[in-house]
N, C-alpha and C. Protein backbone atom coordinates (compact mmCIF):
# COMPACT_ATOMS: atom_id res chain seq x y z
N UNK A 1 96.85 92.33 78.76
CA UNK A 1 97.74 91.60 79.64
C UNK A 1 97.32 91.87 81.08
N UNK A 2 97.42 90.77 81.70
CA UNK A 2 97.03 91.06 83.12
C UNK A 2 98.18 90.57 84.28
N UNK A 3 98.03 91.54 85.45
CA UNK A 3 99.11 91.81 86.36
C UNK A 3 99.48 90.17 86.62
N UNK A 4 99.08 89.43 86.42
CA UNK A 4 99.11 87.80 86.63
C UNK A 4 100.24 87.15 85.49
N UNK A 5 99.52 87.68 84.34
CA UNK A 5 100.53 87.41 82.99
C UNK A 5 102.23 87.99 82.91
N UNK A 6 101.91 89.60 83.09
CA UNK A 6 103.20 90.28 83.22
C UNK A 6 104.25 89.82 84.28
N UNK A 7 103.70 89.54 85.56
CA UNK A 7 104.54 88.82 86.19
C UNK A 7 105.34 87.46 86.27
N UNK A 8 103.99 86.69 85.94
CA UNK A 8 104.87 85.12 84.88
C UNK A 8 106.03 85.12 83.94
N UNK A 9 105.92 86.09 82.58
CA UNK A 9 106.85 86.14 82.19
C UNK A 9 108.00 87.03 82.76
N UNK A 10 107.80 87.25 83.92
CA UNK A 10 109.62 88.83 84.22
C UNK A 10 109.89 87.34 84.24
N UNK A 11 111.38 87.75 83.86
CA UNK A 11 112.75 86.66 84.46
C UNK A 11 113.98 87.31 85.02
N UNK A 12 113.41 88.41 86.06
CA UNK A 12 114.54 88.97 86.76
C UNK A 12 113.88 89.10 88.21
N UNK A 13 114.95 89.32 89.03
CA UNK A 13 114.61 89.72 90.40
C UNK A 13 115.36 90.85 90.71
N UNK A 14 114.42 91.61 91.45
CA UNK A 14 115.61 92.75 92.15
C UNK A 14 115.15 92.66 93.63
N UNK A 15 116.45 92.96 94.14
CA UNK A 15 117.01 92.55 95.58
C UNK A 15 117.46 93.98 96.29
N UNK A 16 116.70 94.82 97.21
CA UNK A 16 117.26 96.13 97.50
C UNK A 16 117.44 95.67 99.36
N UNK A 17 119.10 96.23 99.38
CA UNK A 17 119.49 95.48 101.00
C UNK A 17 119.18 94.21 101.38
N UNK A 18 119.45 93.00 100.47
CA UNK A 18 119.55 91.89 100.80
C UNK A 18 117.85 91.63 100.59
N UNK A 19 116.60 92.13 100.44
CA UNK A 19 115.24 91.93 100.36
C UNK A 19 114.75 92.07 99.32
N UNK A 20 114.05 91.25 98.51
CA UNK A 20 113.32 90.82 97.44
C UNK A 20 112.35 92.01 97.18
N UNK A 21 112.12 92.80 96.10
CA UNK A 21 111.59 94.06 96.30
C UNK A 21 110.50 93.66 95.39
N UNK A 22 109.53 92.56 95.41
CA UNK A 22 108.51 92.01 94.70
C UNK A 22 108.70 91.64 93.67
N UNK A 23 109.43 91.35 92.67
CA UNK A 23 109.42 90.55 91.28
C UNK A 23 108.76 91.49 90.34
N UNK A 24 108.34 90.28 89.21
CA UNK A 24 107.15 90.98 88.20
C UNK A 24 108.28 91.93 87.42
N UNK A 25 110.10 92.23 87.55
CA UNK A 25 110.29 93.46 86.38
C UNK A 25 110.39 92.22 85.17
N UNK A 26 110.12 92.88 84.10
CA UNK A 26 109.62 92.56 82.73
C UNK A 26 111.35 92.76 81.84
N UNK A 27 111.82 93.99 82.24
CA UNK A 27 112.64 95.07 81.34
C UNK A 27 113.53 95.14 82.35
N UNK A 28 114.92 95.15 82.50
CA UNK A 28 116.05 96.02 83.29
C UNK A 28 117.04 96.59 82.72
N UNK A 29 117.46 97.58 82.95
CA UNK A 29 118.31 98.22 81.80
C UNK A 29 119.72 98.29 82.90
N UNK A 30 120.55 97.08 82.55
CA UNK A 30 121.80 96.90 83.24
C UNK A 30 122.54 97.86 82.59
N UNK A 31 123.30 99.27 83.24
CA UNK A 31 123.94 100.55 83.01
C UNK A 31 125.22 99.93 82.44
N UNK A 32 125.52 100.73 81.37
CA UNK A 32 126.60 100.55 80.82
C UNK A 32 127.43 101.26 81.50
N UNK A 33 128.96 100.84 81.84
CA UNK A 33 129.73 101.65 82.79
C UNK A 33 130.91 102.19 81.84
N UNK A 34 131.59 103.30 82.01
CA UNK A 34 132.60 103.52 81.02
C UNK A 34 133.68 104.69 81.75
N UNK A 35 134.98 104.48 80.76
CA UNK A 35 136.16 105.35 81.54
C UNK A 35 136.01 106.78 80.91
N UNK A 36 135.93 107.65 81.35
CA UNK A 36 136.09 109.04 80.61
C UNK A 36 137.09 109.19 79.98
N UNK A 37 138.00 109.67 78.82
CA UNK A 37 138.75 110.15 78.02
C UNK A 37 139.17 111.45 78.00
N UNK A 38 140.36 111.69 78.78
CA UNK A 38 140.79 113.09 78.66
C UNK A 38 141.85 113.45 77.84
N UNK A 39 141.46 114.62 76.49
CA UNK A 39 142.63 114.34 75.47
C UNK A 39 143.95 115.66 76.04
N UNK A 40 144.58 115.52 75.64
CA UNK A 40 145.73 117.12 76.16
C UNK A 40 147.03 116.60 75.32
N UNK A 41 147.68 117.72 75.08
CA UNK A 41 148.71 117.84 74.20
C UNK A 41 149.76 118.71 74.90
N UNK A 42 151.16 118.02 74.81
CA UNK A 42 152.36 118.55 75.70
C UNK A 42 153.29 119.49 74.78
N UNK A 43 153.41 120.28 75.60
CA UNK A 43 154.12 121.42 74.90
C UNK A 43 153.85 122.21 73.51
N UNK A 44 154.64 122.14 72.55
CA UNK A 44 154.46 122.47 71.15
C UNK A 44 153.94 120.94 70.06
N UNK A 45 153.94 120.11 70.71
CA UNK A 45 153.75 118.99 70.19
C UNK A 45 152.25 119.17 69.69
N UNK A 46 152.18 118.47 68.29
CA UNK A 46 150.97 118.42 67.63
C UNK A 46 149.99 117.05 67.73
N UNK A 47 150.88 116.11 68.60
CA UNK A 47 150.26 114.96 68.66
C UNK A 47 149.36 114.91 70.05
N UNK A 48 148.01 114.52 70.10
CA UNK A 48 147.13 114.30 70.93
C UNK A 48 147.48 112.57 71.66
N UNK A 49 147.43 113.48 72.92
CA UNK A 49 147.58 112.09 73.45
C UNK A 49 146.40 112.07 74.82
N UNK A 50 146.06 110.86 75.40
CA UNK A 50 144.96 110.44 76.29
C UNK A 50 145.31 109.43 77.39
N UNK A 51 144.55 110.35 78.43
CA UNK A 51 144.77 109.65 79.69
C UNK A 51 142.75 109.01 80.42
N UNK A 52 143.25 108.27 81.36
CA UNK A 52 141.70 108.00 81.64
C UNK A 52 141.40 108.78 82.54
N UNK A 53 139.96 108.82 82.57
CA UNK A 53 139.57 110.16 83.38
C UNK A 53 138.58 109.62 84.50
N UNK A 54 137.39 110.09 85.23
CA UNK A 54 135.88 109.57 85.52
C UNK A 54 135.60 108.33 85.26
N UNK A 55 134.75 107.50 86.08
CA UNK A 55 134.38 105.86 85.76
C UNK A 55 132.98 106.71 86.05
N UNK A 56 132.26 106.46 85.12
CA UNK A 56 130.68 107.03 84.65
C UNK A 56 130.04 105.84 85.02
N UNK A 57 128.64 105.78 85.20
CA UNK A 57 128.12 104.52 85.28
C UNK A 57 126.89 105.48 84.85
N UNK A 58 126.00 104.55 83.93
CA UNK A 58 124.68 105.37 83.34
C UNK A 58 123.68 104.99 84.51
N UNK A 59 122.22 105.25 84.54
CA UNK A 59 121.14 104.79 85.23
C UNK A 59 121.02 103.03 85.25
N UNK A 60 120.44 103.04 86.17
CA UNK A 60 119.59 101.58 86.40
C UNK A 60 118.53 101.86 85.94
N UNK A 61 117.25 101.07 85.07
CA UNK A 61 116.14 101.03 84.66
C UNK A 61 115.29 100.36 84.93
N UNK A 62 114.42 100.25 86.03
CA UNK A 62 113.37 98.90 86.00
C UNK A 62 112.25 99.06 85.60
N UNK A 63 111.46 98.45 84.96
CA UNK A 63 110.16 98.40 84.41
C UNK A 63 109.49 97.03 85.22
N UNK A 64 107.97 97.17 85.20
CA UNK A 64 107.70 95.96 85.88
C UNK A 64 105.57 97.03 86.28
N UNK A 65 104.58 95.70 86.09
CA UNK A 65 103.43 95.90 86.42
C UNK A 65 103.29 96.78 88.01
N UNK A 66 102.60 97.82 88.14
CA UNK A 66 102.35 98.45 89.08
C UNK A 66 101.96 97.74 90.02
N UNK A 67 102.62 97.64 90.95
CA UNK A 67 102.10 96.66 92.78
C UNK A 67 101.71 97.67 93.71
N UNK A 68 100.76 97.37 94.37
CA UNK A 68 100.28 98.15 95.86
C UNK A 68 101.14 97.88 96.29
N UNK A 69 101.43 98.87 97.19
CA UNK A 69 102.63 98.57 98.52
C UNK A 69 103.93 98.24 97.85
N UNK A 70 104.56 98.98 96.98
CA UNK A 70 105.41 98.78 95.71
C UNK A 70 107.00 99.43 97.18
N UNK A 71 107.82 98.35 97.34
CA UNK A 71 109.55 99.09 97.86
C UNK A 71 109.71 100.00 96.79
N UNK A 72 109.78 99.90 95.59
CA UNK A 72 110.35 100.67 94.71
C UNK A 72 109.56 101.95 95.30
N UNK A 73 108.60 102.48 95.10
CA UNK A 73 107.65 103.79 94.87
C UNK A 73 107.81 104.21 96.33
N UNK A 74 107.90 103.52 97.64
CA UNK A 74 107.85 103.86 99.04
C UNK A 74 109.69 104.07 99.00
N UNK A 75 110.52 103.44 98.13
CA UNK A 75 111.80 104.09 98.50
C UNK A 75 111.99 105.56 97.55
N UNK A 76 111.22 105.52 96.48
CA UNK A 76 110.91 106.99 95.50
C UNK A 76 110.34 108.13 96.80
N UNK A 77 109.52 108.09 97.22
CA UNK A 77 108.78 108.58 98.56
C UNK A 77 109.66 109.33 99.17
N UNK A 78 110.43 107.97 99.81
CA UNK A 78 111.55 108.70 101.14
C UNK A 78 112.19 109.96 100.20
N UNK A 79 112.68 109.85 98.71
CA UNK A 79 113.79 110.74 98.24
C UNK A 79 112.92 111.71 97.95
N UNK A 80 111.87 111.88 97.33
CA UNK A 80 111.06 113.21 97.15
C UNK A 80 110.69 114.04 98.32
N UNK A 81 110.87 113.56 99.29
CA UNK A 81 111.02 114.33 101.14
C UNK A 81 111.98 114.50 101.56
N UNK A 82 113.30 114.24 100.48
CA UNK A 82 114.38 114.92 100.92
C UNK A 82 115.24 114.09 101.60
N UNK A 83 114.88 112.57 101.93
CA UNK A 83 115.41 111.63 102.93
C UNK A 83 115.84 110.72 102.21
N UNK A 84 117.01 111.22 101.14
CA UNK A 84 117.96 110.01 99.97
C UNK A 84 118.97 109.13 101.18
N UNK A 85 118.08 107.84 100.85
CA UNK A 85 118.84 106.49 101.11
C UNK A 85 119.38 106.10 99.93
N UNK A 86 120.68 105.92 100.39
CA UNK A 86 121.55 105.03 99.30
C UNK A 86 121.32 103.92 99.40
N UNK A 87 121.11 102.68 98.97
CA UNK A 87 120.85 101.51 99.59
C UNK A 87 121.88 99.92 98.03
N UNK A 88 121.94 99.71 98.81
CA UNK A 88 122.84 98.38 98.08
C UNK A 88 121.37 97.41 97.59
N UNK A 89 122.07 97.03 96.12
CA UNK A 89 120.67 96.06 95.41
C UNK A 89 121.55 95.20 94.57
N UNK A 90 120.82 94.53 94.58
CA UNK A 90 121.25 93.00 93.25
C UNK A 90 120.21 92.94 92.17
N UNK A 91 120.21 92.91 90.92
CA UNK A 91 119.98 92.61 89.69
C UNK A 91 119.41 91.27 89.11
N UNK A 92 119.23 90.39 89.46
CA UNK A 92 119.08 89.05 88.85
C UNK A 92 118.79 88.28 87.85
N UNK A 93 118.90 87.94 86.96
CA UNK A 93 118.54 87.27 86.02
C UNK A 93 118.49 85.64 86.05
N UNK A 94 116.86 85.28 86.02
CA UNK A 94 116.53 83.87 86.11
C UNK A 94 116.46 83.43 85.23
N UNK A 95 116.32 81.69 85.05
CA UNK A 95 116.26 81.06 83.87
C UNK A 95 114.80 80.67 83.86
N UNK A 96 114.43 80.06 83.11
CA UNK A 96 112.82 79.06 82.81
C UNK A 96 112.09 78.81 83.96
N UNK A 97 113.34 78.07 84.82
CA UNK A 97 113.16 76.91 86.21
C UNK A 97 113.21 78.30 87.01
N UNK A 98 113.19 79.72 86.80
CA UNK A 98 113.69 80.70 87.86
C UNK A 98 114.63 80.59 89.13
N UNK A 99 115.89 79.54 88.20
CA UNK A 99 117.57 79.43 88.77
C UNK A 99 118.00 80.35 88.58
N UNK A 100 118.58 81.09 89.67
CA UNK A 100 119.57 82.20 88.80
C UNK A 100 120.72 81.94 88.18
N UNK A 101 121.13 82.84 87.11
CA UNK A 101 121.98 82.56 86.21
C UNK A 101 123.31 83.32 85.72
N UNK A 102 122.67 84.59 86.85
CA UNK A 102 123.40 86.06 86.58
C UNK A 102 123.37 87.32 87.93
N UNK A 103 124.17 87.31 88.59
CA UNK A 103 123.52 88.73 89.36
C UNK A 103 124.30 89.85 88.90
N UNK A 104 124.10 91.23 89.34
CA UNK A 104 125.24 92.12 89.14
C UNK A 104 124.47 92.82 90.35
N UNK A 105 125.50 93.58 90.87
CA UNK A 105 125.37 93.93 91.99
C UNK A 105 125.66 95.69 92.21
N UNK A 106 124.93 96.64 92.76
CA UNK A 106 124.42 97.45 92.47
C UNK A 106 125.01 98.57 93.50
N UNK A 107 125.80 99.75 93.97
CA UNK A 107 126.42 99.97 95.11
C UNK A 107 126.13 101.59 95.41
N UNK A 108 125.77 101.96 96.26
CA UNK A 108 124.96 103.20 96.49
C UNK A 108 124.24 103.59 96.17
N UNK A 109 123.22 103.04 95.50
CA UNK A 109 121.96 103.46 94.50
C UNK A 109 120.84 104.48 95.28
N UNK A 110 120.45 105.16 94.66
CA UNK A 110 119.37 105.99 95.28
C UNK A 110 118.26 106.18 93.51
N UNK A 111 116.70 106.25 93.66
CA UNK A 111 115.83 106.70 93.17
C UNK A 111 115.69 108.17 92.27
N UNK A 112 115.78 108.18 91.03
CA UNK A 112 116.07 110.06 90.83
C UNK A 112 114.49 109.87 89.90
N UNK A 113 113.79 108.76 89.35
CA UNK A 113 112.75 109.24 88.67
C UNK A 113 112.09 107.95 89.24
N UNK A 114 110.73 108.02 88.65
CA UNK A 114 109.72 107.05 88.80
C UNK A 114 108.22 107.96 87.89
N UNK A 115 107.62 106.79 87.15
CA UNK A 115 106.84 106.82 86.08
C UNK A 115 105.61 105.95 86.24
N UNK A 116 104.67 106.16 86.08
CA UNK A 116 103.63 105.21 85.73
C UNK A 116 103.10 105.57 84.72
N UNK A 117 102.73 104.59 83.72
CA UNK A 117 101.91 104.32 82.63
C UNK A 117 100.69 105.13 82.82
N UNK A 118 100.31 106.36 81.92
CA UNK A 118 98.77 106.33 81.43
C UNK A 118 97.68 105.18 81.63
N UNK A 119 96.93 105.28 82.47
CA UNK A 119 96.21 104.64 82.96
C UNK A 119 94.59 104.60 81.96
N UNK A 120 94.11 103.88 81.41
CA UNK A 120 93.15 104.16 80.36
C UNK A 120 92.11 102.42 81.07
N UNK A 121 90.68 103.10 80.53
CA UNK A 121 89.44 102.21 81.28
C UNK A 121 88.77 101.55 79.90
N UNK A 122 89.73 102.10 78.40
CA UNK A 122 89.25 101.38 77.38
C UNK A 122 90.22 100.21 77.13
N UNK A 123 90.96 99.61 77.83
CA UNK A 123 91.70 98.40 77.24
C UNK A 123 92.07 97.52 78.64
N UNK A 124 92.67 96.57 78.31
CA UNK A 124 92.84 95.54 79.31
C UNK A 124 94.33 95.82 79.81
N UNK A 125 95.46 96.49 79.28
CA UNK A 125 96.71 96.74 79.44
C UNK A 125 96.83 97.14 81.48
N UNK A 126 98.31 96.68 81.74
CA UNK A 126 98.65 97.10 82.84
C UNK A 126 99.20 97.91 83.20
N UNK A 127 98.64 98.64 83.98
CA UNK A 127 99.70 99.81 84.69
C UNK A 127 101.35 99.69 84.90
N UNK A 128 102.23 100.25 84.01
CA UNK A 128 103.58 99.68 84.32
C UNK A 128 104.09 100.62 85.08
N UNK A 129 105.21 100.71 86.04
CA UNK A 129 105.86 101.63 86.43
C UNK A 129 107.10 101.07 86.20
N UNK A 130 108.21 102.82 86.00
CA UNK A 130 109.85 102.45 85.71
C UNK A 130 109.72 103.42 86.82
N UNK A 131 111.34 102.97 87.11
CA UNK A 131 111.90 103.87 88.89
C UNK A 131 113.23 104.09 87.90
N UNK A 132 114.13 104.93 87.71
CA UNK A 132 115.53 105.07 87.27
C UNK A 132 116.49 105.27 88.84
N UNK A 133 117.31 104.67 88.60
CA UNK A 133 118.35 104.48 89.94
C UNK A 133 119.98 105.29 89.44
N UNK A 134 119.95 105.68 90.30
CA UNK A 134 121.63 106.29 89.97
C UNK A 134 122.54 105.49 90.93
N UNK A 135 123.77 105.29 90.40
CA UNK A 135 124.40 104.22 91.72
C UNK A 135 126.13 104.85 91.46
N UNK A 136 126.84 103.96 92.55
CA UNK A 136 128.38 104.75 92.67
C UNK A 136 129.01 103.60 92.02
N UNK A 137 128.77 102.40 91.36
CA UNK A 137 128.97 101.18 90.79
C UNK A 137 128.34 100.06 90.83
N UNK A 138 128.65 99.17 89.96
CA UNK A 138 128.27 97.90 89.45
C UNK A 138 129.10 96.76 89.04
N UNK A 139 128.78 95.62 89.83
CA UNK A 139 129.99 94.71 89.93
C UNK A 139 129.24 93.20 88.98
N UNK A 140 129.56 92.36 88.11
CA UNK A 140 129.13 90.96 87.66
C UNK A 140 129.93 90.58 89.27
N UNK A 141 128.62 89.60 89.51
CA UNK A 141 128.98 88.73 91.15
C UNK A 141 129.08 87.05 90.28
């Protein structure tokens, strides 16, 4: 597959501070968000009862062919020097015609990993990189 191919087929966009952070993701792993469950029992009573606790939100996931001059890897950068920007992003999901069809919207996010693919000179495969994002919520817009 070539960086030409992988990018034809993404049908998502990601958007970090209102700016198009190059295209090409393939994979996004929209975080499942969930209420924590706290169980406790009153007095002598044997019955368990539950209140809600924490609003958890898991990672953001992007996958997508390795780009020179990559926002993703230059905003990984700033946080490995200690200089965590939170920054606001959008999600996108395009159709065929690359209409959008879907955003969700992304709210304090900062960089905690970033990956690149094993790089090998016996096959035609592309360098992929994933960035994992941690965020303070996620809204369907």
């Amino acid at each position: 597959m070539s960086v030409e191919d992988a990018t034809a087929s993404s049908n998502f966009l990601v958007e970090i501070d209102g700016i198009d952070a190059g295209g090409g993701f393939f994979a996004v792993s929209v975080p499942k968000s969930r209420v924590e469950v706290i169980a406790y029992r009153e007095g002598t009573s044997r019955r368990t009862r539950y209140l809600p606790g924490q609003l958890v939100h898991d990672r953001l996931v992007l996958r997508r062919a390795a780009a020179p001059n990559s926002v993703l890897h230059a905003w990984w950068q700033e946080t490995v020097a200690g200089a965590v920007q939170r920054r606001s992003m959008s999600v996108v999901l395009l159709d065929a015609t690359l209409q959008e069809v879907q955003r969700w919207n992304v709210f304090e996010a900062w960089p905690v990993s970033y990956d690149v693919t094993d790089l090998s000179a016996l096959g035609d495969d592309v360098a992929l990189e994933t960035i994992e994002i941690v965020h303070e919520g996620i809204e369907l817009a």
